[in-house]
N, C-alpha and C. Protein backbone atom coordinates (compact mmCIF):
# COMPACT_ATOMS: atom_id res chain seq x y z
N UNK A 1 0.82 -1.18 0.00
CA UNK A 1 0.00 0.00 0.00
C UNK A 1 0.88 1.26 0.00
N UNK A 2 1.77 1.61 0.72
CA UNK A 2 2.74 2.54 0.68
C UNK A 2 4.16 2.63 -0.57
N UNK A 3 4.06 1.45 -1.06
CA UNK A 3 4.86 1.88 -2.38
C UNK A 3 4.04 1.99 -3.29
N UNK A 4 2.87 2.08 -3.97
CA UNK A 4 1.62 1.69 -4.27
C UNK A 4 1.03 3.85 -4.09
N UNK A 5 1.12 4.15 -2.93
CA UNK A 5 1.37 5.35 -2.92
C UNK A 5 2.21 6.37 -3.08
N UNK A 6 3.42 5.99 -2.34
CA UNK A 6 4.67 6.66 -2.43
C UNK A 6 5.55 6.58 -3.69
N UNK A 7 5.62 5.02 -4.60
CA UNK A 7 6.44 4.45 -5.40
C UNK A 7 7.17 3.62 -4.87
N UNK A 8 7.74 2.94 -6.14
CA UNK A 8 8.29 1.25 -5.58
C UNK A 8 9.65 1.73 -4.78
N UNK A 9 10.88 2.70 -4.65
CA UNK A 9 11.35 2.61 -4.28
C UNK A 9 11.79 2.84 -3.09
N UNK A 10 10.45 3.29 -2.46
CA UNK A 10 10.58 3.81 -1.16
C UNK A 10 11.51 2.54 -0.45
N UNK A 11 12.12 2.70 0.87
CA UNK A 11 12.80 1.75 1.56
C UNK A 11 11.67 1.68 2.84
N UNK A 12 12.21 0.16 3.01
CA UNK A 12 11.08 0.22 4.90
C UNK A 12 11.84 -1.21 5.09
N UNK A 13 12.41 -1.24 6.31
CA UNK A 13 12.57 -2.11 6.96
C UNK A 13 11.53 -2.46 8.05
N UNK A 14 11.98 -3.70 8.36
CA UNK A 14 10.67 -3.78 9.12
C UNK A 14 11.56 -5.01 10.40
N UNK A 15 11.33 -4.86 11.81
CA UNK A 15 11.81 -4.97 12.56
C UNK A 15 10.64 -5.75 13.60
N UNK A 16 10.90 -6.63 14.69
CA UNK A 16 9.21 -7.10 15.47
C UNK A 16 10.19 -7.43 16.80
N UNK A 17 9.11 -7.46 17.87
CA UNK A 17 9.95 -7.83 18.92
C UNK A 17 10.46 -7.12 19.49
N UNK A 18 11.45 -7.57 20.81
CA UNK A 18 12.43 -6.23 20.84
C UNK A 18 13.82 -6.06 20.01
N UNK A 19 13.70 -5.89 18.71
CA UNK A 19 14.70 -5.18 17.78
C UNK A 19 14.32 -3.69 17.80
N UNK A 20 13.49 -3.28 18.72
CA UNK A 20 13.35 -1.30 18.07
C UNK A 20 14.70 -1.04 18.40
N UNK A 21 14.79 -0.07 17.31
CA UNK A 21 16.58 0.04 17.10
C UNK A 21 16.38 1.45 17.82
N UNK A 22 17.71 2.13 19.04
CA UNK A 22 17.41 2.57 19.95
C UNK A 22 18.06 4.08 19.06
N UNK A 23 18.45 3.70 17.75
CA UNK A 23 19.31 5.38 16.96
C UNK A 23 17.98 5.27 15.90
N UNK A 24 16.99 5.97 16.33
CA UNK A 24 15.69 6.13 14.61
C UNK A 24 15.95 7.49 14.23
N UNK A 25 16.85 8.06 14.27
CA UNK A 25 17.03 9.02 13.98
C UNK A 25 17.24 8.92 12.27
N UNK A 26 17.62 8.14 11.85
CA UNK A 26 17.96 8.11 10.31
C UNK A 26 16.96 7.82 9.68
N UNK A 27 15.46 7.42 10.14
CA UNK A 27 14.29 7.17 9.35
C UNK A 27 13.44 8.22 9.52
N UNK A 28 12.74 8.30 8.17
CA UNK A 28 12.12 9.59 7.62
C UNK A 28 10.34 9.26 8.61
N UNK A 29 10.16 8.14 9.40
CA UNK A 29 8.72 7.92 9.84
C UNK A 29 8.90 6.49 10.20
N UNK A 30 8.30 6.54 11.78
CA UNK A 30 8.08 4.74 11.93
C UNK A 30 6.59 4.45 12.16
N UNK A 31 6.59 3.48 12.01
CA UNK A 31 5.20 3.31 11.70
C UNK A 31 5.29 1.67 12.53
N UNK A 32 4.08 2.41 13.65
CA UNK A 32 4.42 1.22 14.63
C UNK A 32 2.54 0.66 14.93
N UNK A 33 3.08 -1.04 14.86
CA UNK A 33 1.88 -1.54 15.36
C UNK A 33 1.03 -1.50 16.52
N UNK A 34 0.15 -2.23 16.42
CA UNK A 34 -0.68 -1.83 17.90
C UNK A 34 -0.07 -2.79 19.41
N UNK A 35 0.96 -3.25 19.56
CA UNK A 35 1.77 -2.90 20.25
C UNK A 35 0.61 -4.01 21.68
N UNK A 36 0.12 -4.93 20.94
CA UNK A 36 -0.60 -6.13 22.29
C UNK A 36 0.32 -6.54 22.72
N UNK A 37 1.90 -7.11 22.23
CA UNK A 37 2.55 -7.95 23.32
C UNK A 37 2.76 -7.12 23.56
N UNK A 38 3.31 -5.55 23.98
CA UNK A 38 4.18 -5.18 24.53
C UNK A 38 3.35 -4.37 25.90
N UNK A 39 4.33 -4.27 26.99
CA UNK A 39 3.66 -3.27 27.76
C UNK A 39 3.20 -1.73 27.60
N UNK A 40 2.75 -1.03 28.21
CA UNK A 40 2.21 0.36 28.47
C UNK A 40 3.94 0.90 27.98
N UNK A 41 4.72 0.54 28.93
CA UNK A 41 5.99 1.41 29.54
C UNK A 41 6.99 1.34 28.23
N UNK A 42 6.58 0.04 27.46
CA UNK A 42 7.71 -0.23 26.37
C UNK A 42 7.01 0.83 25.11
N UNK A 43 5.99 0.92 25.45
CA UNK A 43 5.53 1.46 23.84
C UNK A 43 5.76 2.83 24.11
N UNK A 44 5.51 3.31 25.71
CA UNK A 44 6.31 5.13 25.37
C UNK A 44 7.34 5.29 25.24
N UNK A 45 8.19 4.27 25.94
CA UNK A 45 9.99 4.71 25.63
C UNK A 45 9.61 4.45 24.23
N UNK A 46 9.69 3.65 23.65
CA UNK A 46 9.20 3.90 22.06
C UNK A 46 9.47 5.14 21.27
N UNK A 47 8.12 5.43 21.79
CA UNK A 47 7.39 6.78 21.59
C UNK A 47 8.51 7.87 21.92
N UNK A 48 9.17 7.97 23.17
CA UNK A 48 9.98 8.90 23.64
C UNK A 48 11.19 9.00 22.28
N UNK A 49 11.52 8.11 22.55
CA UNK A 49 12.68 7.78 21.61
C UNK A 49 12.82 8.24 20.47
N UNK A 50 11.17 8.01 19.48
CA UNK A 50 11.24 8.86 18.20
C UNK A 50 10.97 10.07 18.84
N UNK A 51 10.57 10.94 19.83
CA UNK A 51 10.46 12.06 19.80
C UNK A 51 11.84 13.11 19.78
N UNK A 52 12.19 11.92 20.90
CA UNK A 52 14.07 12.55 21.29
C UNK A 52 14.56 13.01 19.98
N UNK A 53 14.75 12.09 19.20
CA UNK A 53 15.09 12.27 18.24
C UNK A 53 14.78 12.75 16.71
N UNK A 54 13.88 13.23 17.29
CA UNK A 54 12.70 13.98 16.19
C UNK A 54 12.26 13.49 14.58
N UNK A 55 11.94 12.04 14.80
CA UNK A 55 11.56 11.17 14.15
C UNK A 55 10.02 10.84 14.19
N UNK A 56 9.43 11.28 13.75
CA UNK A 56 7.67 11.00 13.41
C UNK A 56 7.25 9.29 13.71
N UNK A 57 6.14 9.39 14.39
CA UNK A 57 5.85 7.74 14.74
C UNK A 57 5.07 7.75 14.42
N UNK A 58 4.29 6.88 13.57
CA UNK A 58 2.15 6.83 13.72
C UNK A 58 2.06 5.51 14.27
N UNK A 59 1.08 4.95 14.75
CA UNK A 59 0.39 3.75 14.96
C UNK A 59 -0.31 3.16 12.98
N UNK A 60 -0.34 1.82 13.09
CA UNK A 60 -0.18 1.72 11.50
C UNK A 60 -1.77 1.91 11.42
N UNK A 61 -2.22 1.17 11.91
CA UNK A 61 -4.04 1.49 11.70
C UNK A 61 -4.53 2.94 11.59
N UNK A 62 -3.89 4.62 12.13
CA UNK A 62 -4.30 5.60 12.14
C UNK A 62 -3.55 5.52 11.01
N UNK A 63 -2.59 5.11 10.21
CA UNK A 63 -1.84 5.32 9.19
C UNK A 63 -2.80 4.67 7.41
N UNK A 64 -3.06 3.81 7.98
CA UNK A 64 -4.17 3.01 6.97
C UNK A 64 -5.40 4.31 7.01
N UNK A 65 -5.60 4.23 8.11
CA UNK A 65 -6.94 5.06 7.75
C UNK A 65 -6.80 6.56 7.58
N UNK A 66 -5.33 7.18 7.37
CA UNK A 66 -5.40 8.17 6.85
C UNK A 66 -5.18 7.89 5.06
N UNK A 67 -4.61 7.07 4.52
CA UNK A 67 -3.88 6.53 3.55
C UNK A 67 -5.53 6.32 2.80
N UNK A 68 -6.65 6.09 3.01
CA UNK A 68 -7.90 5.53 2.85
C UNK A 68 -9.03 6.39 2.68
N UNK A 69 -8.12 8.05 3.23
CA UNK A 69 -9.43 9.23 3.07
C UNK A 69 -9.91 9.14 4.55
N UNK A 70 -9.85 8.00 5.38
CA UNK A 70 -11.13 8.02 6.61
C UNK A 70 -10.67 8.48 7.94
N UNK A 71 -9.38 8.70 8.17
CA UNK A 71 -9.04 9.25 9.47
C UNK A 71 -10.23 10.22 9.72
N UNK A 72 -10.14 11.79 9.37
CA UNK A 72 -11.00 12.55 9.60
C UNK A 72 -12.45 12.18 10.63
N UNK A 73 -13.03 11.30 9.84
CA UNK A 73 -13.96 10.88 10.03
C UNK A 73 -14.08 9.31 11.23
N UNK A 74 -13.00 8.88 11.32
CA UNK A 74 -12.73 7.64 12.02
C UNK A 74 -12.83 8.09 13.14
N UNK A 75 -11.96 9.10 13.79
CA UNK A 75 -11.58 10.11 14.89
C UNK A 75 -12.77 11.22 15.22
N UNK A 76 -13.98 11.44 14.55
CA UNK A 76 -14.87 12.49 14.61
C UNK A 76 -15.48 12.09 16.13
N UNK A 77 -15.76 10.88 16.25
CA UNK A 77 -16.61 10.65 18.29
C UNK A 77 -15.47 11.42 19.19
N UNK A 78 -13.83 11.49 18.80
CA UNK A 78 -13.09 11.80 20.25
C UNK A 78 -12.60 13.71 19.56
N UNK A 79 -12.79 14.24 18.65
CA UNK A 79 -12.65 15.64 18.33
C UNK A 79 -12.94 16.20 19.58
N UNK A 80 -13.43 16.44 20.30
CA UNK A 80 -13.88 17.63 21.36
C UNK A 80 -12.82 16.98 22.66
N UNK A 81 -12.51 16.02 22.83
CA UNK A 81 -11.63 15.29 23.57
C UNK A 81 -9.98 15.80 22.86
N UNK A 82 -9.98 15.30 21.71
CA UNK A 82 -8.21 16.35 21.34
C UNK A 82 -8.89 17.62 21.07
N UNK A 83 -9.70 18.04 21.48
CA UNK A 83 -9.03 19.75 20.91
C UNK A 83 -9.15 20.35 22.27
N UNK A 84 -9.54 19.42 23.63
CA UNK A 84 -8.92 19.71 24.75
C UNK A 84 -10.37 20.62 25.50
């Protein structure tokens, strides 16, 4: 779906388990699953980690459903909840 969008030569490695590589600084976006085996605590260092390093993360399902037209609309019940 993403070379399909982007073109065939985009690069993506793809990593499972604990291989999250702890330097993401060299990738342009990670794109991380929904994260059932892992704990609460593993998926923010995660999270921290691409931030530290100012590397963009999505969850892949908000990523599908932006890729699909439907985020907008997927997310419309919690709008008044993010806009705080």
């Amino acid at each position: 779906m993403l070379r399909k969008r982007f073109g065939e030569s985009l690069s993506i490695d793809i990593v499972s388990g604990v291989d999250f590589l702890e330097d993401v600084s060299g990738y342009d976006l990670i794109i991380h699953c929904g994260a059932c085996m892992l704990t609460r605590r593993e998926v923010l260092r995660r999270i921290e980690c691409a931030v530290v390093q100012g590397t963009p993360i999505v969850n892949y399902g908000v990523l599908i459903a932006a890729l699909h037209g439907i985020l907008e609309r997927a997310i419309s019940p919690f709008i008044d909840e993010i806009k705080g």
